[in-house]
PDB file of N, CA and C in Angstrom:
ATOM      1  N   UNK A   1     309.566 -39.178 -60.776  1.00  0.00           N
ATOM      2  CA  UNK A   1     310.793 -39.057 -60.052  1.00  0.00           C
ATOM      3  C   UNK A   1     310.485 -39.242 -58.572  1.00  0.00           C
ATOM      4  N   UNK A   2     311.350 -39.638 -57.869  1.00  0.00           N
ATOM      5  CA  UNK A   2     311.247 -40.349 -56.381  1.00  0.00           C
ATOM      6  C   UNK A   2     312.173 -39.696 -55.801  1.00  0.00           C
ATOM      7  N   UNK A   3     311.857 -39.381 -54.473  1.00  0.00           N
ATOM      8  CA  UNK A   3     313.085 -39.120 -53.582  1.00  0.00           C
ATOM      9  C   UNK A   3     313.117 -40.202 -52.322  1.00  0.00           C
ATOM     10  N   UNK A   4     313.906 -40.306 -51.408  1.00  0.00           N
ATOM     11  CA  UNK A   4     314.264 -40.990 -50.166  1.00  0.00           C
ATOM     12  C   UNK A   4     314.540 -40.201 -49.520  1.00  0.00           C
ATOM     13  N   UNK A   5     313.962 -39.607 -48.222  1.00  0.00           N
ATOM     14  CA  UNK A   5     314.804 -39.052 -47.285  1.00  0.00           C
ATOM     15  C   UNK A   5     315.475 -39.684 -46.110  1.00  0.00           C
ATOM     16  N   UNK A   6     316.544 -40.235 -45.429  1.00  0.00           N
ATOM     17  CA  UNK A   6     316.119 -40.836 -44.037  1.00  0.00           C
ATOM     18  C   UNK A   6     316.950 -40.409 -43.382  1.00  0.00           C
ATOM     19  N   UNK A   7     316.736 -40.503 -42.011  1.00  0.00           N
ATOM     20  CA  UNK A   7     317.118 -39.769 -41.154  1.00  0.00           C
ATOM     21  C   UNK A   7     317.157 -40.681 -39.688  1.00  0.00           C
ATOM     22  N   UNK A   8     318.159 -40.623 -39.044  1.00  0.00           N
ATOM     23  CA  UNK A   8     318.602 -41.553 -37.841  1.00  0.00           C
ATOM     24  C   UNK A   8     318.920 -40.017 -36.762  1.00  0.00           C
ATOM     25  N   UNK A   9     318.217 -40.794 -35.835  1.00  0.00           N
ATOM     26  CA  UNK A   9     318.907 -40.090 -34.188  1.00  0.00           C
ATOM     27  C   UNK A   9     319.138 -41.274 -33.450  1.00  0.00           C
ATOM     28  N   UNK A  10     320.143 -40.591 -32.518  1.00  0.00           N
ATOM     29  CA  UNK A  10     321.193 -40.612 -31.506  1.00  0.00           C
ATOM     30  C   UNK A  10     320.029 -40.710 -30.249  1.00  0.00           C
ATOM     31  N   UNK A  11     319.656 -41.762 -29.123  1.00  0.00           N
ATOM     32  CA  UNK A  11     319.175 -40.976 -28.082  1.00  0.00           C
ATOM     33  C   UNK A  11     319.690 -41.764 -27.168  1.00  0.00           C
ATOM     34  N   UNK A  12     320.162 -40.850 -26.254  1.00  0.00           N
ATOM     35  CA  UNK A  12     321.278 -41.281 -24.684  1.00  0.00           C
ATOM     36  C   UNK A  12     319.840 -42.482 -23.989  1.00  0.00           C
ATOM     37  N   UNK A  13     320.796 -43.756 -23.715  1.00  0.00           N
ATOM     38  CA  UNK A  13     320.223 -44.351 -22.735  1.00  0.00           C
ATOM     39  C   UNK A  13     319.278 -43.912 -21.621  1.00  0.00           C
ATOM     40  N   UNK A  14     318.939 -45.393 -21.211  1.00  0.00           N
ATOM     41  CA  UNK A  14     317.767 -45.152 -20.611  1.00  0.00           C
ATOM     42  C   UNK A  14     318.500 -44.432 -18.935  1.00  0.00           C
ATOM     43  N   UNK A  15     318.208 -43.577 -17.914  1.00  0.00           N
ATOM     44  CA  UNK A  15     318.184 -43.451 -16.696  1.00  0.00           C
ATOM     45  C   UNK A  15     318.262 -44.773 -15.728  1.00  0.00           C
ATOM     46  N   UNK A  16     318.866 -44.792 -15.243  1.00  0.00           N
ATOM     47  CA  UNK A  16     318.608 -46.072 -14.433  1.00  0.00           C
ATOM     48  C   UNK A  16     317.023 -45.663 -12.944  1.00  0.00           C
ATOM     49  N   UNK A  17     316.744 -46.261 -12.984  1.00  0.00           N
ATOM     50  CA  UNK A  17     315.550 -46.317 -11.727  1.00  0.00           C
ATOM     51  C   UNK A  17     315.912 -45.210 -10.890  1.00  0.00           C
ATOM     52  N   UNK A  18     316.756 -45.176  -9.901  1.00  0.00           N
ATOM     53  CA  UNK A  18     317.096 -44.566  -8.639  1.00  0.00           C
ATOM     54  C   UNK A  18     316.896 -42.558  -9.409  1.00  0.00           C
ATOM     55  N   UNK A  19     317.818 -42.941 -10.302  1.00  0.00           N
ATOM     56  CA  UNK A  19     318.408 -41.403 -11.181  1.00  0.00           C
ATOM     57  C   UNK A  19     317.038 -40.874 -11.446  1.00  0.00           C
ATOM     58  N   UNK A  20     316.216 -41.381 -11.775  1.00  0.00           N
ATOM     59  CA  UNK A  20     314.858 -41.311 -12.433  1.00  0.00           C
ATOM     60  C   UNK A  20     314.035 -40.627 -11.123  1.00  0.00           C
ATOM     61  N   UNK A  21     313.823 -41.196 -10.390  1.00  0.00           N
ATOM     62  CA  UNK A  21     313.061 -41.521  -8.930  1.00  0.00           C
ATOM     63  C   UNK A  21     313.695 -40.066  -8.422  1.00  0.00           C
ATOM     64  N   UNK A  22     314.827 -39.631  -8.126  1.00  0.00           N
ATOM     65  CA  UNK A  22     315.448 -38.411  -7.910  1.00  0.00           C
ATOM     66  C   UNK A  22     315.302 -37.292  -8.250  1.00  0.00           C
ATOM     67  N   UNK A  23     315.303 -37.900  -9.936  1.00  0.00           N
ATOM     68  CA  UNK A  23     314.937 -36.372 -10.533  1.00  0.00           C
ATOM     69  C   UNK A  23     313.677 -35.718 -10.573  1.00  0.00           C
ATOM     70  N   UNK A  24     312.691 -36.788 -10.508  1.00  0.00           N
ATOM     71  CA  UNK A  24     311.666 -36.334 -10.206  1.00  0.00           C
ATOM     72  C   UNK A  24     310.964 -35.768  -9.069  1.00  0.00           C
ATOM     73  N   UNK A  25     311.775 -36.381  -7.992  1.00  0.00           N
ATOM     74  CA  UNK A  25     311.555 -35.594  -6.581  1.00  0.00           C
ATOM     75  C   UNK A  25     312.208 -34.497  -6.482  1.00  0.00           C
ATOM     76  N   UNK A  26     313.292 -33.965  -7.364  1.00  0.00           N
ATOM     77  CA  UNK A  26     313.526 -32.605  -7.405  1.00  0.00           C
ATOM     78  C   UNK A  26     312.866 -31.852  -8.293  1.00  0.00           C
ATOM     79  N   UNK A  27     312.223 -32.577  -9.355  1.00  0.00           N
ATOM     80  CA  UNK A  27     311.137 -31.255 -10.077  1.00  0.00           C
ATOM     81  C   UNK A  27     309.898 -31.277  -9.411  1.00  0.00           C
ATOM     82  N   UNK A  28     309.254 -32.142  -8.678  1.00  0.00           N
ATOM     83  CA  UNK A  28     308.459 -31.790  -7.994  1.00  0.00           C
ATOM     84  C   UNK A  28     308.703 -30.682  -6.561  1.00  0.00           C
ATOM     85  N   UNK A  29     309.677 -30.720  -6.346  1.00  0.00           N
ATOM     86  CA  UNK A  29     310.469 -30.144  -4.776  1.00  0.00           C
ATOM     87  C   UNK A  29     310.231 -28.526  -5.856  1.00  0.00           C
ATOM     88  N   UNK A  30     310.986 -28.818  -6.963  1.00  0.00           N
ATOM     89  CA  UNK A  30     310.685 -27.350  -7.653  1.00  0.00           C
ATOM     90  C   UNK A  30     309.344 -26.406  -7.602  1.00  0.00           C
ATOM     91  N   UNK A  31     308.828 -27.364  -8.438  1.00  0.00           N
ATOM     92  CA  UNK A  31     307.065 -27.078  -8.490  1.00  0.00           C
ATOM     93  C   UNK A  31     306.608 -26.721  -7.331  1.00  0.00           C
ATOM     94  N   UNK A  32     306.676 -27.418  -6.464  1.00  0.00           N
ATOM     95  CA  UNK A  32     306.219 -26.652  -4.993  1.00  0.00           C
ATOM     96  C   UNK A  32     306.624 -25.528  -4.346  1.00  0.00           C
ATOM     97  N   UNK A  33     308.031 -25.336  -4.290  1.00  0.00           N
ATOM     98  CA  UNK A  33     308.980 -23.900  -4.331  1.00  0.00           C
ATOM     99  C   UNK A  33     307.784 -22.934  -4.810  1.00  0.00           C
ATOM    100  N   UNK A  34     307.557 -22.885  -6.203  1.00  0.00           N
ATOM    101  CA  UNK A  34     306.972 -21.794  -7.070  1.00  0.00           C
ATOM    102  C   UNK A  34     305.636 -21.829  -7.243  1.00  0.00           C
ATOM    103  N   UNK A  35     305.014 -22.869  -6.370  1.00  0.00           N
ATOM    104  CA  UNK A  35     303.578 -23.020  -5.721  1.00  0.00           C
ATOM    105  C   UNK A  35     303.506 -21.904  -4.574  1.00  0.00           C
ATOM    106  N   UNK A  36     304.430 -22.322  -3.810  1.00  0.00           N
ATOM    107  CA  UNK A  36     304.246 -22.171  -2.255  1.00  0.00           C
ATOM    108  C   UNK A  36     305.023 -20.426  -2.840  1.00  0.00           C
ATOM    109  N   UNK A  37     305.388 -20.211  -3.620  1.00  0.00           N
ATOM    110  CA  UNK A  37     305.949 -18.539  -3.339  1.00  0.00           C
ATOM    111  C   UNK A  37     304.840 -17.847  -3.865  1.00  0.00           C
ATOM    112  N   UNK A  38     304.096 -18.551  -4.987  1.00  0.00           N
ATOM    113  CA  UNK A  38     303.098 -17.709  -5.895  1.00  0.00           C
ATOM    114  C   UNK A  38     301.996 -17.503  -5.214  1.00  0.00           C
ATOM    115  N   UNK A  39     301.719 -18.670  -4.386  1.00  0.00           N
ATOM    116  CA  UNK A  39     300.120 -18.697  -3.447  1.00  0.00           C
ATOM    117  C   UNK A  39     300.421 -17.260  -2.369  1.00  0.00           C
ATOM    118  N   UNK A  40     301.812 -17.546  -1.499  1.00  0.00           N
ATOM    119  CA  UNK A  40     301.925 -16.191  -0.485  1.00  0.00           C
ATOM    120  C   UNK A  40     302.462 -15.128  -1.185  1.00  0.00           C
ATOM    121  N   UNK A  41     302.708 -14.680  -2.406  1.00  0.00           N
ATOM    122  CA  UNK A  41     302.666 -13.502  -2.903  1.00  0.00           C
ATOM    123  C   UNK A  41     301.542 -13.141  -2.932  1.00  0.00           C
ATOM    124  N   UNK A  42     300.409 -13.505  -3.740  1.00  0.00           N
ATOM    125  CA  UNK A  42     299.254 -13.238  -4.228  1.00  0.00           C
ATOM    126  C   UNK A  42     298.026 -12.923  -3.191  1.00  0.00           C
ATOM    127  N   UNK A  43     298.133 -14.248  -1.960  1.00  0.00           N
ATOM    128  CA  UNK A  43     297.931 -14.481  -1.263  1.00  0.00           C
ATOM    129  C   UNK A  43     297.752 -12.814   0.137  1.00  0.00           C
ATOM    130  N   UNK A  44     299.137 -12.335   0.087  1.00  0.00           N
ATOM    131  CA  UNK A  44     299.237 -11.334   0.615  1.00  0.00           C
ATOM    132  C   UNK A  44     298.846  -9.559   0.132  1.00  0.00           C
ATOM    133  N   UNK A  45     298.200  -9.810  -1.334  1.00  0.00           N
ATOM    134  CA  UNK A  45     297.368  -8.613  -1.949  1.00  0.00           C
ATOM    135  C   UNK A  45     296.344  -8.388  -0.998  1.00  0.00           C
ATOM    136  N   UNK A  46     295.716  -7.009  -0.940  1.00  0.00           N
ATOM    137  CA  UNK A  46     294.769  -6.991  -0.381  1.00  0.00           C
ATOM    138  C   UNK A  46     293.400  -7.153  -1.558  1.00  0.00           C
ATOM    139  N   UNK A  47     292.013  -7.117  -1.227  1.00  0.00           N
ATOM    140  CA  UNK A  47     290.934  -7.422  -1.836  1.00  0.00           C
ATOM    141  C   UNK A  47     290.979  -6.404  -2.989  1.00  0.00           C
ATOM    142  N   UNK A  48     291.601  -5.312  -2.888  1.00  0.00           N
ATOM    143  CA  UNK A  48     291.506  -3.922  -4.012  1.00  0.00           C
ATOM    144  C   UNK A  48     292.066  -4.422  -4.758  1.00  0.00           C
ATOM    145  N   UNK A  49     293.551  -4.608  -4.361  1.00  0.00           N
ATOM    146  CA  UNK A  49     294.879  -4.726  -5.289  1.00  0.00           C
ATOM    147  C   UNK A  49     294.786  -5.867  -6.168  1.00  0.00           C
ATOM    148  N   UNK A  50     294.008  -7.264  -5.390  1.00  0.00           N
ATOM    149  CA  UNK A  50     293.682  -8.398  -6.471  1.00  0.00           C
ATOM    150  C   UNK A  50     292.587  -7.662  -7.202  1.00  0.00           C
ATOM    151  N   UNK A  51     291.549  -7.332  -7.197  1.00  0.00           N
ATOM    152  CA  UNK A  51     290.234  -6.791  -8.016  1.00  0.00           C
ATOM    153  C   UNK A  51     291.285  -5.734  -9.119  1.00  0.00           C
ATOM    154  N   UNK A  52     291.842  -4.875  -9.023  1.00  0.00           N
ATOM    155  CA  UNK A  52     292.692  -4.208  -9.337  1.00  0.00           C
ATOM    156  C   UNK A  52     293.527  -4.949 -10.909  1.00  0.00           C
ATOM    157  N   UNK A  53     294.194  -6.408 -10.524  1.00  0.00           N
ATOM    158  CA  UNK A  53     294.569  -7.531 -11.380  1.00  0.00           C
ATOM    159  C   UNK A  53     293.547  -7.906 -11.783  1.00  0.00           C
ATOM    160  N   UNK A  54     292.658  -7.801 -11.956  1.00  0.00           N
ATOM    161  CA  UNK A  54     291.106  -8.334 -11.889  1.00  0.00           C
ATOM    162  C   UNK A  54     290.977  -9.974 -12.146  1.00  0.00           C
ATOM    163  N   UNK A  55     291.116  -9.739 -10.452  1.00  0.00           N
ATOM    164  CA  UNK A  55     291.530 -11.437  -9.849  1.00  0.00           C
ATOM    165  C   UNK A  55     290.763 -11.671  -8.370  1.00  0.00           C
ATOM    166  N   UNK A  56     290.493 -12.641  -8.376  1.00  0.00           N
ATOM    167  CA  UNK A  56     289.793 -12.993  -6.933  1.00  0.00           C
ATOM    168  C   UNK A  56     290.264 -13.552  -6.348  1.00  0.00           C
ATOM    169  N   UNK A  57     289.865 -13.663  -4.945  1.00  0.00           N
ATOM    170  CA  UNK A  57     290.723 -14.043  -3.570  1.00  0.00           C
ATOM    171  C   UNK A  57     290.433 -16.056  -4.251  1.00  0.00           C
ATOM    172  N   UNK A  58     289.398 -16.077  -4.485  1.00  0.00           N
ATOM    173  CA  UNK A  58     289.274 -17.286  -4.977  1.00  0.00           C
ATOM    174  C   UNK A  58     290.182 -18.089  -6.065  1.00  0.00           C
ATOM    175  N   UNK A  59     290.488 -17.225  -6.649  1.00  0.00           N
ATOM    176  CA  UNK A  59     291.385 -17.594  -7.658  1.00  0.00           C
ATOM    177  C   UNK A  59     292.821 -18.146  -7.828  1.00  0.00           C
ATOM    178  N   UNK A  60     293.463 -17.661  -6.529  1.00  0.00           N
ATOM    179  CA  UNK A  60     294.738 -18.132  -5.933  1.00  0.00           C
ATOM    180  C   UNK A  60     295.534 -19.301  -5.861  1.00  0.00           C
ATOM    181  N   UNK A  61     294.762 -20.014  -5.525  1.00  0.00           N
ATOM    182  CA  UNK A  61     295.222 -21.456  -5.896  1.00  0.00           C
ATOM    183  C   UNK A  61     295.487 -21.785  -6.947  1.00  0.00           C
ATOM    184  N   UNK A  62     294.556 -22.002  -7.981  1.00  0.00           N
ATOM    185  CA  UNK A  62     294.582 -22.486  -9.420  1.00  0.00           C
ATOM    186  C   UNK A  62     295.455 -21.583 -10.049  1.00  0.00           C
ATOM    187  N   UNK A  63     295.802 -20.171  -9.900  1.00  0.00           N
ATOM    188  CA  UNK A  63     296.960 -19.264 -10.576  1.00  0.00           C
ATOM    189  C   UNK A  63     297.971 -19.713  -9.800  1.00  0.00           C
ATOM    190  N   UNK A  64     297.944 -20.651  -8.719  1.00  0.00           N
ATOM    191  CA  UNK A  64     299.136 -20.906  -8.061  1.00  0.00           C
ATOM    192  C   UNK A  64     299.988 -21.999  -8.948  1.00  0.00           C
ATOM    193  N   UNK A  65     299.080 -22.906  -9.417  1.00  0.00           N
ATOM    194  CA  UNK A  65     299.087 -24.340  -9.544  1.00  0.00           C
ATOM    195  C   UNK A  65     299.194 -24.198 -11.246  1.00  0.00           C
ATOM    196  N   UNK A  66     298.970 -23.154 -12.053  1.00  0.00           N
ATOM    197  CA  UNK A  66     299.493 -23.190 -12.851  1.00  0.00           C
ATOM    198  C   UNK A  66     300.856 -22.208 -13.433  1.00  0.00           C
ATOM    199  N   UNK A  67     301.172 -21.908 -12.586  1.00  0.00           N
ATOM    200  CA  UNK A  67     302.638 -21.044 -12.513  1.00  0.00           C
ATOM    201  C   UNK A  67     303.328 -22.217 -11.894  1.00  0.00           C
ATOM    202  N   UNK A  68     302.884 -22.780 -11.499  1.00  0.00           N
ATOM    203  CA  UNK A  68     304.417 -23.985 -11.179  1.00  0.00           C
ATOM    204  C   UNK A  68     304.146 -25.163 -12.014  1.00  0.00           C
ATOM    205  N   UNK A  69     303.246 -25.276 -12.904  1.00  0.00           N
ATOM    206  CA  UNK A  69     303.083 -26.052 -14.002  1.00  0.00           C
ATOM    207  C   UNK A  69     304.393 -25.297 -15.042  1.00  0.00           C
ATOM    208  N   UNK A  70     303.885 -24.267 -15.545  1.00  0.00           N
ATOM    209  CA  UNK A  70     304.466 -23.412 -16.436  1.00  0.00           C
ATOM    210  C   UNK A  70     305.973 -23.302 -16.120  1.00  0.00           C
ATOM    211  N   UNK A  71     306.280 -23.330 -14.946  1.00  0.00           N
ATOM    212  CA  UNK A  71     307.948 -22.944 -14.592  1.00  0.00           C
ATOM    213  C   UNK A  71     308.511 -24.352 -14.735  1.00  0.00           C
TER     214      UNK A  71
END
């Protein structure tokens, strides 16, 4: 015995160039927002309070850079 399943989607046209080019300069404009807030939050712990997170002053960046990946 045999079955067939098939199955069709729907997918909205393509973006035109400009729309494209835009949106991406606003998710990047985003990403940086939640770069630039996460680095001077963290940024402004003192040496206890990061050790405390058990986190280093070194570490800041790259926890920066992946919280605005993630968002």
């Amino acid at each position: 015995m045999a079955y067939v399943v098939s199955t069709s989607s729907v997918t909205a046209p393509k973006a035109s160039g400009l729309s494209v080019l835009f949106a991406n300069a606003a998710e990047r404009f985003r990403q940086y927002r939640v770069y630039r807030a996460t680095y001077n939050e963290l940024n402004q712990l003192s040496d206890r309070e990061l050790a405390d997170l058990g986190l280093s002053r070194s570490m800041i960046r790259r926890l920066a850079i992946e919280a605005s990946r993630e968002a």
